[in-house]
PDB file of N, CA and C in Angstrom:
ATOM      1  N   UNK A   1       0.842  -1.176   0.000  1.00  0.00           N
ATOM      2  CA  UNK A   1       0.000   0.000   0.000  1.00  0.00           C
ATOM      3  C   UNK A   1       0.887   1.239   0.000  1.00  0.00           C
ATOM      4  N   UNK A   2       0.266   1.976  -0.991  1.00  0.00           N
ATOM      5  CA  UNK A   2       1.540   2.979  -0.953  1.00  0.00           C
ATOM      6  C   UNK A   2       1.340   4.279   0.627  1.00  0.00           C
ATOM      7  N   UNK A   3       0.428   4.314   0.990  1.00  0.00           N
ATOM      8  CA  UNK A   3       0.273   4.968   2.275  1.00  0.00           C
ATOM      9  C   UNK A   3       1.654   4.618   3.396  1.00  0.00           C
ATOM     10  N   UNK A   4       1.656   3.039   3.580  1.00  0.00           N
ATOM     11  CA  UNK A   4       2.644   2.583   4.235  1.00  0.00           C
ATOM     12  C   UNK A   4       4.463   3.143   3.802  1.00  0.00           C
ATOM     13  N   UNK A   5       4.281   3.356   2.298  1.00  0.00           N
ATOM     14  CA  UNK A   5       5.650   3.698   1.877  1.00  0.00           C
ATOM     15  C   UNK A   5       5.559   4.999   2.433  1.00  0.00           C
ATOM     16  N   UNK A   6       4.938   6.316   2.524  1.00  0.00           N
ATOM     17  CA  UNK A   6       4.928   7.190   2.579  1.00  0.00           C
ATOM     18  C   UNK A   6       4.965   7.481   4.416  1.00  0.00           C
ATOM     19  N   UNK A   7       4.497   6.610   4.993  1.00  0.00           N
ATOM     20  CA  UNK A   7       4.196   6.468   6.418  1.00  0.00           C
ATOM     21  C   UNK A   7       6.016   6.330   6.764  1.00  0.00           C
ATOM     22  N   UNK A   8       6.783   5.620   5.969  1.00  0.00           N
ATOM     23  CA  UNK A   8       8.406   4.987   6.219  1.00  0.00           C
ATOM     24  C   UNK A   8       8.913   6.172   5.664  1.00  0.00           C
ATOM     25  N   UNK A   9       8.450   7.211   4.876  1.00  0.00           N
ATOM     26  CA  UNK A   9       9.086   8.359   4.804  1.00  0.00           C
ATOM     27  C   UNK A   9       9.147   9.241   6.110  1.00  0.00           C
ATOM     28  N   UNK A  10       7.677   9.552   6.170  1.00  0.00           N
ATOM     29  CA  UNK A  10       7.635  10.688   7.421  1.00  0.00           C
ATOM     30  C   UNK A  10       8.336   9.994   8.867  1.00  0.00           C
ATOM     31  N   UNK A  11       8.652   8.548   8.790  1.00  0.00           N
ATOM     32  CA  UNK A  11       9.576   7.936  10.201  1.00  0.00           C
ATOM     33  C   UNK A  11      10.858   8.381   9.836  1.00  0.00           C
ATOM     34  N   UNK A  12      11.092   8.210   8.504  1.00  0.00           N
ATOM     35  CA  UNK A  12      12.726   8.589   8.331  1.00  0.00           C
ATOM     36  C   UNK A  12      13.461  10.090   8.348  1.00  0.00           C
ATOM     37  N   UNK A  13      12.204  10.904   7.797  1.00  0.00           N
ATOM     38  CA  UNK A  13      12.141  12.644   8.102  1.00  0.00           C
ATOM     39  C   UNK A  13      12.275  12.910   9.648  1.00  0.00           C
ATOM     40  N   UNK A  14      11.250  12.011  10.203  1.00  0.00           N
ATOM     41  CA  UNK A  14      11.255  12.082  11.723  1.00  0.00           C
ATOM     42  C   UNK A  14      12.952  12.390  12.276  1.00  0.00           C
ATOM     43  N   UNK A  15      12.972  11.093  11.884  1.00  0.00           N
ATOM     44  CA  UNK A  15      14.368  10.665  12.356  1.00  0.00           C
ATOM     45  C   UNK A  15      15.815  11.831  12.192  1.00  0.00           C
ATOM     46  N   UNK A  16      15.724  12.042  10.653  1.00  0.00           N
ATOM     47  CA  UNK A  16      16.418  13.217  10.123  1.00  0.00           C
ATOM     48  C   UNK A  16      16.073  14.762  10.914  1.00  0.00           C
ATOM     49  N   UNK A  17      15.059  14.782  11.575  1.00  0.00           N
ATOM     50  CA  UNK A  17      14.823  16.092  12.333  1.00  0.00           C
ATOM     51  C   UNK A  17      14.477  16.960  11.036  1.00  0.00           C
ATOM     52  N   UNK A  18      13.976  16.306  10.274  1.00  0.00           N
ATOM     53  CA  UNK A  18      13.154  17.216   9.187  1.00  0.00           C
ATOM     54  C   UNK A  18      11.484  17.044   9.286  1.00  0.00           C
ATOM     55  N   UNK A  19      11.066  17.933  10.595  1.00  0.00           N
ATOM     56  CA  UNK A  19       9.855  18.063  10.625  1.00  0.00           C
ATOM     57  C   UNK A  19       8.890  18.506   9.438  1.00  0.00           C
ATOM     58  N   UNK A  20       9.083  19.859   8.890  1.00  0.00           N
ATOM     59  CA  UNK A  20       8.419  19.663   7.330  1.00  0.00           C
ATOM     60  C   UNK A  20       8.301  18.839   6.620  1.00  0.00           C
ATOM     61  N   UNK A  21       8.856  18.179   6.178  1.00  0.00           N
ATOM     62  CA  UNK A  21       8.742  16.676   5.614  1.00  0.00           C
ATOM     63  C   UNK A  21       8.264  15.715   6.199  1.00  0.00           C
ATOM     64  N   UNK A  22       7.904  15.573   7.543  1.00  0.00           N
ATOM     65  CA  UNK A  22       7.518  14.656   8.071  1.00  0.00           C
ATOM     66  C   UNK A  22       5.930  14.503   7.839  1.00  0.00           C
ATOM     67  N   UNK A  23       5.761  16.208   8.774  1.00  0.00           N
ATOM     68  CA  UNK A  23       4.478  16.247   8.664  1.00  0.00           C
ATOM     69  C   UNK A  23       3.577  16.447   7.112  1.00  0.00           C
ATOM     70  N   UNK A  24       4.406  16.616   5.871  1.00  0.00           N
ATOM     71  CA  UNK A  24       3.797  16.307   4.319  1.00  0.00           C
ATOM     72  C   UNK A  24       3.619  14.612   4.485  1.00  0.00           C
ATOM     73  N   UNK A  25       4.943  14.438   4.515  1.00  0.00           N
ATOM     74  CA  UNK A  25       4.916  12.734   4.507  1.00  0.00           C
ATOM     75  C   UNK A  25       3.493  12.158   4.716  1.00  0.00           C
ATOM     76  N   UNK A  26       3.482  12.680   6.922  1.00  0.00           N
ATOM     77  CA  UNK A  26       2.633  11.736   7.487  1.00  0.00           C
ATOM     78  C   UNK A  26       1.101  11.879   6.855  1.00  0.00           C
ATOM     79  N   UNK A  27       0.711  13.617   6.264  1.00  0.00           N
ATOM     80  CA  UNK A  27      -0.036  13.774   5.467  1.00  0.00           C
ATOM     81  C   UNK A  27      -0.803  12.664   4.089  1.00  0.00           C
ATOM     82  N   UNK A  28       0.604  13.097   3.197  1.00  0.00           N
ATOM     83  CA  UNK A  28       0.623  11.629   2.554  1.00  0.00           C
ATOM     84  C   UNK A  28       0.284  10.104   2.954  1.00  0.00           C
ATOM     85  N   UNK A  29       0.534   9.785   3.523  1.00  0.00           N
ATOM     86  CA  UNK A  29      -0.159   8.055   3.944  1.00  0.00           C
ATOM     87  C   UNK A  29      -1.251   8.464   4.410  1.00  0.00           C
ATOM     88  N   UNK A  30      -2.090   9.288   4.865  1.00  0.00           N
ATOM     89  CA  UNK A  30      -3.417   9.593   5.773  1.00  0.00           C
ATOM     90  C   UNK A  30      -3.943   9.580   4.359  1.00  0.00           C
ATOM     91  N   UNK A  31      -3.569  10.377   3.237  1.00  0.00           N
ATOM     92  CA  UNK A  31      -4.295  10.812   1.795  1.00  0.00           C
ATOM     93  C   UNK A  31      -4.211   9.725   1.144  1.00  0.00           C
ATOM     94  N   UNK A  32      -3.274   8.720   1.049  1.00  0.00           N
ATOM     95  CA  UNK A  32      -2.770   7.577   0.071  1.00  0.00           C
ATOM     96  C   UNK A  32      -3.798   6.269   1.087  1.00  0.00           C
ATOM     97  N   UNK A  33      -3.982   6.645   2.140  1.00  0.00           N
ATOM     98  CA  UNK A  33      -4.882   5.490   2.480  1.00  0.00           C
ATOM     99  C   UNK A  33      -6.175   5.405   2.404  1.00  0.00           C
ATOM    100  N   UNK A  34      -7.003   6.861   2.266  1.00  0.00           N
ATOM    101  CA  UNK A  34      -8.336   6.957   1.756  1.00  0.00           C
ATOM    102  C   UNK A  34      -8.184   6.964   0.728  1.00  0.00           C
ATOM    103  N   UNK A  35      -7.828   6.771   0.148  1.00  0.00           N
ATOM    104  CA  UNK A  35      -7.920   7.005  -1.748  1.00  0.00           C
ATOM    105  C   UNK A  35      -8.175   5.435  -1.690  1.00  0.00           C
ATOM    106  N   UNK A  36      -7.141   4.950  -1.072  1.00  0.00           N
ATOM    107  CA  UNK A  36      -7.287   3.525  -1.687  1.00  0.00           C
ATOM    108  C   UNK A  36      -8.324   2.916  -1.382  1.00  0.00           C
ATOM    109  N   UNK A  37      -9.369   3.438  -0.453  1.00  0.00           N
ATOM    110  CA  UNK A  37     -11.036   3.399  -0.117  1.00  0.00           C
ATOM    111  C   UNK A  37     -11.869   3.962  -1.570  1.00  0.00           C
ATOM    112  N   UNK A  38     -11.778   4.861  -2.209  1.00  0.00           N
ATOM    113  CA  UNK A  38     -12.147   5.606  -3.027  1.00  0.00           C
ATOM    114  C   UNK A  38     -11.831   4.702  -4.387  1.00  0.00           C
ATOM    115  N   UNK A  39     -10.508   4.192  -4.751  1.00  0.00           N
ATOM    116  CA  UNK A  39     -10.427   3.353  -5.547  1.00  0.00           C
ATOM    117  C   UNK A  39     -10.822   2.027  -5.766  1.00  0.00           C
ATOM    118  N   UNK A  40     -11.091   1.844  -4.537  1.00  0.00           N
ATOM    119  CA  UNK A  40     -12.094   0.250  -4.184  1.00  0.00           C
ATOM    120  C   UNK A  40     -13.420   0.589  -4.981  1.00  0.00           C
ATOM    121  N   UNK A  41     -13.456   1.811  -4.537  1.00  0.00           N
ATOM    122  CA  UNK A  41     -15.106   1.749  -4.592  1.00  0.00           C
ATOM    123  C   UNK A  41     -15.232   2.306  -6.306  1.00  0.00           C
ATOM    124  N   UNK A  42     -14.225   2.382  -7.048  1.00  0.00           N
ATOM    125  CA  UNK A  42     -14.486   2.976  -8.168  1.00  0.00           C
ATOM    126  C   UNK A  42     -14.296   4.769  -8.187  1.00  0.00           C
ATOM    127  N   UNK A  43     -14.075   5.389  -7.231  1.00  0.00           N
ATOM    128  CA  UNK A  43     -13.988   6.649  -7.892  1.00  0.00           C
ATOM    129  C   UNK A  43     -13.143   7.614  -7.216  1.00  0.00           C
ATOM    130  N   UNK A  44     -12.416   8.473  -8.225  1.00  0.00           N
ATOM    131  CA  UNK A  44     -11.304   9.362  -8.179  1.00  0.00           C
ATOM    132  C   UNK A  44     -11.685  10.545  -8.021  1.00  0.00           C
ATOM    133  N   UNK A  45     -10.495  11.080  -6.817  1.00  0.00           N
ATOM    134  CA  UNK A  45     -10.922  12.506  -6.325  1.00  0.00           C
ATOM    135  C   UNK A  45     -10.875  13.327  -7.020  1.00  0.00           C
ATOM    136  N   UNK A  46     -11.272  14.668  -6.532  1.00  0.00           N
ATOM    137  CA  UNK A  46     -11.176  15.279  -7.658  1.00  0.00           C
ATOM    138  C   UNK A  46     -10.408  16.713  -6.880  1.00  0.00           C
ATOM    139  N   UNK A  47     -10.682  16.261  -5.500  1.00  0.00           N
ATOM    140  CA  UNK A  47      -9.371  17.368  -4.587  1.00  0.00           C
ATOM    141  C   UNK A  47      -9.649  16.637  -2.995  1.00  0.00           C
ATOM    142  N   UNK A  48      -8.321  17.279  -2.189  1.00  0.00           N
ATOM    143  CA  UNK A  48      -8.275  16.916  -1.253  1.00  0.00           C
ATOM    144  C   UNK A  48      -9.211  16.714  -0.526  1.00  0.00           C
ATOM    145  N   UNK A  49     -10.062  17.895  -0.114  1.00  0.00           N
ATOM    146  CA  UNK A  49     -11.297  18.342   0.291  1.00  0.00           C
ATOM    147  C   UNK A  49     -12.526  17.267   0.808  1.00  0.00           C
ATOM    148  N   UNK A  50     -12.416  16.816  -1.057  1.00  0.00           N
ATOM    149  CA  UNK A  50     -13.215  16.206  -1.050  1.00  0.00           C
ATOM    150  C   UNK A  50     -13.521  14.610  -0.957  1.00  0.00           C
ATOM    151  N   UNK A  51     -12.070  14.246  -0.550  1.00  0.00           N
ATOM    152  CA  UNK A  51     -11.836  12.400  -0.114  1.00  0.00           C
ATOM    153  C   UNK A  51     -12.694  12.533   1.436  1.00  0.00           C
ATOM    154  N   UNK A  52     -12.332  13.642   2.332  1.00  0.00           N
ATOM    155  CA  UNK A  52     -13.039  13.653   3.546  1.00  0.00           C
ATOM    156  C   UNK A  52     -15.002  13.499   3.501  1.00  0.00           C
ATOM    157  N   UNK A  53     -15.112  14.129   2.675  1.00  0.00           N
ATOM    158  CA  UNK A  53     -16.599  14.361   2.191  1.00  0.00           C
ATOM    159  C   UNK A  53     -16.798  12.860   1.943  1.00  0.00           C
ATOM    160  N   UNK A  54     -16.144  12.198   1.145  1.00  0.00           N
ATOM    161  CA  UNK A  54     -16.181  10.772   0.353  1.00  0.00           C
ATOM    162  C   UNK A  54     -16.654   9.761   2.099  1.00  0.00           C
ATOM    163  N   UNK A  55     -15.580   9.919   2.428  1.00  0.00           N
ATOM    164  CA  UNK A  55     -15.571   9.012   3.956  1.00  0.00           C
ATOM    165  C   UNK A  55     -16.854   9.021   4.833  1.00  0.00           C
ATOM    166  N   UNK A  56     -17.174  10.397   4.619  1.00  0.00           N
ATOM    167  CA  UNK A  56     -18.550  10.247   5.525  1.00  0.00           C
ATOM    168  C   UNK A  56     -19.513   9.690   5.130  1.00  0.00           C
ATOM    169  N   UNK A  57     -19.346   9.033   3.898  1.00  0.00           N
ATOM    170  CA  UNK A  57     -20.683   8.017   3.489  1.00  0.00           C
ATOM    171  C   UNK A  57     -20.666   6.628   4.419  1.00  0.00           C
ATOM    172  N   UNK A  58     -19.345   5.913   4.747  1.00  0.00           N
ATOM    173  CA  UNK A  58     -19.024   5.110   5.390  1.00  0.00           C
ATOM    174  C   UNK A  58     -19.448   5.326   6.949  1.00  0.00           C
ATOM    175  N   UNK A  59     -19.491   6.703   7.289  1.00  0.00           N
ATOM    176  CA  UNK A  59     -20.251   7.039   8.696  1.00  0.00           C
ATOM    177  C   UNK A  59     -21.235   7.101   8.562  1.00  0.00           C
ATOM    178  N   UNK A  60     -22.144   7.453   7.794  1.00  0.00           N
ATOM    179  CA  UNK A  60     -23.172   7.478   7.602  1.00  0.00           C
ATOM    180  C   UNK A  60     -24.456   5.909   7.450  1.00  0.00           C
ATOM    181  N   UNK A  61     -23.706   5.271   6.795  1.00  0.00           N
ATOM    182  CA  UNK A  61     -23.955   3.761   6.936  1.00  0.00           C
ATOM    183  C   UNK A  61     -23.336   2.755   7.866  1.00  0.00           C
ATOM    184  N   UNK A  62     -22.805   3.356   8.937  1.00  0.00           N
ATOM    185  CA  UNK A  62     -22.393   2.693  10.175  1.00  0.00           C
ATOM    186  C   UNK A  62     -21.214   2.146  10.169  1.00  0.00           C
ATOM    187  N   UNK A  63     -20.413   2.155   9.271  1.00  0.00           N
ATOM    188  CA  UNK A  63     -19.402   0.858   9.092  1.00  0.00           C
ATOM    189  C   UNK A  63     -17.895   1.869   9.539  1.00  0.00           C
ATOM    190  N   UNK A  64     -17.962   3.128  10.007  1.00  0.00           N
ATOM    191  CA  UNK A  64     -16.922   3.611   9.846  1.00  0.00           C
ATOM    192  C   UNK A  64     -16.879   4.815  11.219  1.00  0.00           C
ATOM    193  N   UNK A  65     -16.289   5.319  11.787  1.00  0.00           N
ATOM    194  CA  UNK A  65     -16.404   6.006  12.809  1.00  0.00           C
ATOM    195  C   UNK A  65     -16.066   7.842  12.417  1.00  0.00           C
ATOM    196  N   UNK A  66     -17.013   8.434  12.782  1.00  0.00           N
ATOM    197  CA  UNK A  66     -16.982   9.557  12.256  1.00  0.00           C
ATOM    198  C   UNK A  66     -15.500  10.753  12.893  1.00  0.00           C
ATOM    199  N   UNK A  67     -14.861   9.614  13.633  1.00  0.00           N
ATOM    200  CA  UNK A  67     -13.857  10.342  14.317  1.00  0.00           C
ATOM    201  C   UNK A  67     -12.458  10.634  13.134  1.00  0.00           C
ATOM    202  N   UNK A  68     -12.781   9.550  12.365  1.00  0.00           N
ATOM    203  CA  UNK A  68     -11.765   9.458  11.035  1.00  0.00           C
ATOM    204  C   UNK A  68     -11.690  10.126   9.852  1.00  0.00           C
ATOM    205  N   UNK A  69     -13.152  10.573   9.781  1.00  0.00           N
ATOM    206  CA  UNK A  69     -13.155  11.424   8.148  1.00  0.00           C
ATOM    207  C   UNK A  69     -12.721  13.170   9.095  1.00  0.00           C
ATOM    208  N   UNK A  70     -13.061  13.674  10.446  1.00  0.00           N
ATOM    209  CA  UNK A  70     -12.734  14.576  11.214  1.00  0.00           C
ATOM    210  C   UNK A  70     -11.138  14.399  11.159  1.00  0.00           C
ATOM    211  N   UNK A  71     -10.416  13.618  11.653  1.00  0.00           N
ATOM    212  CA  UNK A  71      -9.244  13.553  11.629  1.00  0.00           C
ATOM    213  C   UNK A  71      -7.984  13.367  10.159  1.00  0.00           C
ATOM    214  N   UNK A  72      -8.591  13.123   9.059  1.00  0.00           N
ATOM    215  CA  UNK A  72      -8.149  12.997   8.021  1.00  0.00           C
ATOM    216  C   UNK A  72      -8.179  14.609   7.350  1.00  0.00           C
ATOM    217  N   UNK A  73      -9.515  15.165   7.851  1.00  0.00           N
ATOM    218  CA  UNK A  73      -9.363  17.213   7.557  1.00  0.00           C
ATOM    219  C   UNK A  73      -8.691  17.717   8.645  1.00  0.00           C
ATOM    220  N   UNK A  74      -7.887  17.106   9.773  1.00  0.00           N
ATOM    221  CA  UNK A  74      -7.460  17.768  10.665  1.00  0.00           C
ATOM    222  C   UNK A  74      -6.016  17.694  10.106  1.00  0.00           C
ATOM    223  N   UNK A  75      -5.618  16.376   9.808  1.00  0.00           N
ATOM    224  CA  UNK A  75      -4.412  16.317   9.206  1.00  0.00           C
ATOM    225  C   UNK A  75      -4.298  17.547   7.542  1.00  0.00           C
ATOM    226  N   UNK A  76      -5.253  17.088   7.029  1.00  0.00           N
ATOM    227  CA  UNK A  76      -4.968  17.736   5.746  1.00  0.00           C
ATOM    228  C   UNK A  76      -4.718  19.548   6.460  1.00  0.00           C
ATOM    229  N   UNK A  77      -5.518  20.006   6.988  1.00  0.00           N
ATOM    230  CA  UNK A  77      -5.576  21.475   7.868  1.00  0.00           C
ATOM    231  C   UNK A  77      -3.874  21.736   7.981  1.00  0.00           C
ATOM    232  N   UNK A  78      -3.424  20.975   9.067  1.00  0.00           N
ATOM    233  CA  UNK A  78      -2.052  21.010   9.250  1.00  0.00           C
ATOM    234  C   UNK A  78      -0.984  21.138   8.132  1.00  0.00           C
ATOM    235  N   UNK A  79      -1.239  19.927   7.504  1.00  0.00           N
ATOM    236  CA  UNK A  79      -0.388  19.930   6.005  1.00  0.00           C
ATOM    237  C   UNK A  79      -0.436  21.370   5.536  1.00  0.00           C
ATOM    238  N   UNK A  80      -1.415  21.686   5.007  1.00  0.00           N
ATOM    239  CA  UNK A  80      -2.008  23.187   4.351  1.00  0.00           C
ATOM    240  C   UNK A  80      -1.815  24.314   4.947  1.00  0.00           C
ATOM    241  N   UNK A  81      -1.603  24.060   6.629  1.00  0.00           N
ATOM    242  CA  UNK A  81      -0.994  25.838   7.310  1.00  0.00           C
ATOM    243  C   UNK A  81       0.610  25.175   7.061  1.00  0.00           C
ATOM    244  N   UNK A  82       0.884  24.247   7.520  1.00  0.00           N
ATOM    245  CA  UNK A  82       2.132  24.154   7.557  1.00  0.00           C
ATOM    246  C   UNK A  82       3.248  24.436   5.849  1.00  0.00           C
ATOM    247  N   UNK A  83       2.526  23.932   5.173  1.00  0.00           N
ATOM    248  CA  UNK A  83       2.795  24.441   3.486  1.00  0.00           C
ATOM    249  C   UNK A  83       2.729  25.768   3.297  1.00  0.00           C
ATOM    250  N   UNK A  84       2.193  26.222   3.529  1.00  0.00           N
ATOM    251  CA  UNK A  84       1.314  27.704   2.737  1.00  0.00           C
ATOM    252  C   UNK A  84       1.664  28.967   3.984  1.00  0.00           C
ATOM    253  N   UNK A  85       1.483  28.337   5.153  1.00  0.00           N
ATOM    254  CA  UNK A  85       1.833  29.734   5.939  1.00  0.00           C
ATOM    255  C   UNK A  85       2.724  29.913   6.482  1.00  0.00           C
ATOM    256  N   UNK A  86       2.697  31.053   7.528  1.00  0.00           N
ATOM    257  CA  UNK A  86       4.079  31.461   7.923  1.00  0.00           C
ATOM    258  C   UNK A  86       4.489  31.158   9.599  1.00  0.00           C
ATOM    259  N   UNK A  87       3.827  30.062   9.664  1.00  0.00           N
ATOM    260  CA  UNK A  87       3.502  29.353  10.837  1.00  0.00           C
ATOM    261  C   UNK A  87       4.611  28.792  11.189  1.00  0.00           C
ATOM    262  N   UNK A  88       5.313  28.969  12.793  1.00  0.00           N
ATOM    263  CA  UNK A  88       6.898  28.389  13.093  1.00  0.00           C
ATOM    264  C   UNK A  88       7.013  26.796  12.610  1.00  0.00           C
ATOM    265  N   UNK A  89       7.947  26.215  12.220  1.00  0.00           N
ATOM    266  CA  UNK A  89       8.269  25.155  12.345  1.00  0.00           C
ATOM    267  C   UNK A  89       7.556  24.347  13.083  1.00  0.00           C
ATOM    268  N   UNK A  90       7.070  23.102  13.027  1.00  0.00           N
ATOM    269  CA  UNK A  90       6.441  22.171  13.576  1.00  0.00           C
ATOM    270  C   UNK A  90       7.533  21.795  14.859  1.00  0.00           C
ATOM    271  N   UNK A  91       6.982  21.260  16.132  1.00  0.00           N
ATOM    272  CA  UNK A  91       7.737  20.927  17.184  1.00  0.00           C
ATOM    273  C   UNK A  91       8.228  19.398  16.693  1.00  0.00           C
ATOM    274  N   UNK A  92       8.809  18.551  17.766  1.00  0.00           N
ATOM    275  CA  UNK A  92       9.073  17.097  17.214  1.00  0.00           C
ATOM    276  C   UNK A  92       7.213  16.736  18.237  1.00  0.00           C
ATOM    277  N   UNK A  93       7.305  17.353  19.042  1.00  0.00           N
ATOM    278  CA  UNK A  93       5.981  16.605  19.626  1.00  0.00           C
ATOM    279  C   UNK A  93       4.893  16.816  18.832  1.00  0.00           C
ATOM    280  N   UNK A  94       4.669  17.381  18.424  1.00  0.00           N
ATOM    281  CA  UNK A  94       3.326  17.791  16.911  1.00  0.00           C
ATOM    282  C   UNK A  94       3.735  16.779  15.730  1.00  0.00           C
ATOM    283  N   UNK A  95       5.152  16.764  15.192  1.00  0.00           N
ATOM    284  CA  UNK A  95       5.476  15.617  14.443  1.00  0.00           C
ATOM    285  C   UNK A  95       5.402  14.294  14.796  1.00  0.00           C
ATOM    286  N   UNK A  96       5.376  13.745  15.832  1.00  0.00           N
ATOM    287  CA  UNK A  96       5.251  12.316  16.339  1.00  0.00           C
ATOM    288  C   UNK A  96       3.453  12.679  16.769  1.00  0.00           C
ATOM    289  N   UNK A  97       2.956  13.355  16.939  1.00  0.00           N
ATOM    290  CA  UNK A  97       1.454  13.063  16.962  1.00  0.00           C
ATOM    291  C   UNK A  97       0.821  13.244  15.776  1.00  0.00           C
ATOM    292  N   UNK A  98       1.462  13.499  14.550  1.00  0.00           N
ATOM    293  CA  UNK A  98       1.118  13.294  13.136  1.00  0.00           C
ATOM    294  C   UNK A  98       1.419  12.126  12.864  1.00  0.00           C
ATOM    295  N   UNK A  99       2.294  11.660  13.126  1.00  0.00           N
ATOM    296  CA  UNK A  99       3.138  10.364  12.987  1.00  0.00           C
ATOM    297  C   UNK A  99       2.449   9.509  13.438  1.00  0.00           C
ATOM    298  N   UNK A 100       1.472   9.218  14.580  1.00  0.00           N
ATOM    299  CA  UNK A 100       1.008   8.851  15.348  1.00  0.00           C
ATOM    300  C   UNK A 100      -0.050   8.682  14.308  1.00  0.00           C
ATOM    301  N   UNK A 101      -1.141   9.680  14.679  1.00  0.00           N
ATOM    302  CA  UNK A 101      -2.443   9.647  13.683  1.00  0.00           C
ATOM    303  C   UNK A 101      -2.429   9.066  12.578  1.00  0.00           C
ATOM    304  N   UNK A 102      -1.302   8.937  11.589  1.00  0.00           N
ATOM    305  CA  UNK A 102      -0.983   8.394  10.485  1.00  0.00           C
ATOM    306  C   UNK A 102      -1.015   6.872  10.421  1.00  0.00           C
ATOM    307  N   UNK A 103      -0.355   6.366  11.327  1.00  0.00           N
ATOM    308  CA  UNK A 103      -0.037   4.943  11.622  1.00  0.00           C
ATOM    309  C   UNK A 103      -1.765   3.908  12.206  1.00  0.00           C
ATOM    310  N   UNK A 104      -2.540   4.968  13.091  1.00  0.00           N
ATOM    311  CA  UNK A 104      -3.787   4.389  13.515  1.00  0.00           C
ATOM    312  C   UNK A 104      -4.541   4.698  12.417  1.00  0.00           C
ATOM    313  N   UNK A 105      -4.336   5.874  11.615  1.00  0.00           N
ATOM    314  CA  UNK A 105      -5.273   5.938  10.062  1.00  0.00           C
ATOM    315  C   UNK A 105      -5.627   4.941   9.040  1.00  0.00           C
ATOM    316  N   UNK A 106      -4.508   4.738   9.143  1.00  0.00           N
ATOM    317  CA  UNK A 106      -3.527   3.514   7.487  1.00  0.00           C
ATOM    318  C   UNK A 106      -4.519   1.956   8.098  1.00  0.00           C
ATOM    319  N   UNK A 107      -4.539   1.858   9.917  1.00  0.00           N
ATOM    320  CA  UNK A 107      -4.803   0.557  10.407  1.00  0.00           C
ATOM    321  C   UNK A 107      -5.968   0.501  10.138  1.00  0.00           C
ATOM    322  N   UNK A 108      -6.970   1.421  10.295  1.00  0.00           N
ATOM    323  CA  UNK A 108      -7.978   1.812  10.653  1.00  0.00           C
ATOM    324  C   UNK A 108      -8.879   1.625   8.772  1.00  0.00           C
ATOM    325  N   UNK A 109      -8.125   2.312   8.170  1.00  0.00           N
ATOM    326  CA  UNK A 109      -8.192   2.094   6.893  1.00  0.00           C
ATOM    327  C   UNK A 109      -8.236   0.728   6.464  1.00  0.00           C
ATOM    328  N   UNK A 110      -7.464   0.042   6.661  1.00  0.00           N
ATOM    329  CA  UNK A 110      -7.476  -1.442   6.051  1.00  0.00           C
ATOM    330  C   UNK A 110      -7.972  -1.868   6.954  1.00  0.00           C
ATOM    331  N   UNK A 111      -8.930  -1.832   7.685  1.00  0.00           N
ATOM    332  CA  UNK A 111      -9.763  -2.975   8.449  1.00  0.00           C
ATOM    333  C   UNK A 111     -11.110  -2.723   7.255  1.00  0.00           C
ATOM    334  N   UNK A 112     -11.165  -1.182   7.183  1.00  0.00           N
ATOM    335  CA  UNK A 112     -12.430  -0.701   6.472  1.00  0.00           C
ATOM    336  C   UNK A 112     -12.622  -1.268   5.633  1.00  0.00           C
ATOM    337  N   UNK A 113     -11.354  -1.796   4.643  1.00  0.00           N
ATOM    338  CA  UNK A 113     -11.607  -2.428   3.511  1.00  0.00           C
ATOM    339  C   UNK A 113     -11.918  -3.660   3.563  1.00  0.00           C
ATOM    340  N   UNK A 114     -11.499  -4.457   4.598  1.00  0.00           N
ATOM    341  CA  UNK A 114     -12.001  -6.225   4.628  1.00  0.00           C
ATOM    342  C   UNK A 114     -13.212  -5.546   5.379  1.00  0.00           C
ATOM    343  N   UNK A 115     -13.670  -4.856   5.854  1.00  0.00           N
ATOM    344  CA  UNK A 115     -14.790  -5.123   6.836  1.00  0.00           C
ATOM    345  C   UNK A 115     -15.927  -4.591   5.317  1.00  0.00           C
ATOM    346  N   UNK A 116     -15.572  -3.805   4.343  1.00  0.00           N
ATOM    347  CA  UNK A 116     -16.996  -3.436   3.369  1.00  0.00           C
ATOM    348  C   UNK A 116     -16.169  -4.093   2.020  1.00  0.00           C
ATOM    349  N   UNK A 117     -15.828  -5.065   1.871  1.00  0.00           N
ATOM    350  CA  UNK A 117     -15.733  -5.801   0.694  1.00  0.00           C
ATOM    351  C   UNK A 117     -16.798  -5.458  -0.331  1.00  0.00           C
ATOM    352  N   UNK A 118     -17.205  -5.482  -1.096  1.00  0.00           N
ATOM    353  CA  UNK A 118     -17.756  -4.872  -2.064  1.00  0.00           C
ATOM    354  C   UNK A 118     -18.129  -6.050  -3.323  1.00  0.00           C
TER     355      UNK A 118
END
């Protein structure tokens, strides 16, 4: 799954003390693991935005916890101030709780998929 490759980036950024990169990285596997929900199901995003929108159908029909499509725009939020603004450097403790979220995302993600086989 390519989420997981991207998940071994933001550990190795970690590691490197390259928080910007980490937190794109950990971004990346949170984005690369709903998609691959979206591609199950047949259909391609058409922006970030809107993979979160996608997820809440899965809350909506019970099979999915609404704490995840919230936390997948919380991550993307971060990514997007942290890209775009002029916001200090990420701490390492904000990077390991991206890091964090990322790793229970990706899990959380592939249960979704054996649990709504299609």
């Amino acid at each position: 799954m390519q989420a997981r490759e991207w998940l071994s980036e933001a550990e190795k950024n970690l590691a490197a003390e390259a928080n910007r990169s980490a937190i794109s990285s950990s971004y990346l596997a949170v984005f690369h693991a709903a998609r691959a929900v979206l591609f199950r199901d047949g259909v391609r995003e058409k922006s970030h935005y809107c993979i979160g929108l996608y997820m809440q159908r899965y809350v909506d029909e019970g099979s999915f916890e609404e704490e995840w499509p919230m936390l997948f725009d919380r991550m993307r939020s971060v990514r997007h101030a942290d890209q775009y603004s002029l916001e200090p450097k990420p701490t390492e403790e904000e990077m390991r709780a991206c890091l964090d979220l990322a790793k229970r995302f990706i899990e959380r993600i592939e249960k979704l998929l054996v649990e709504t086989q299609r």
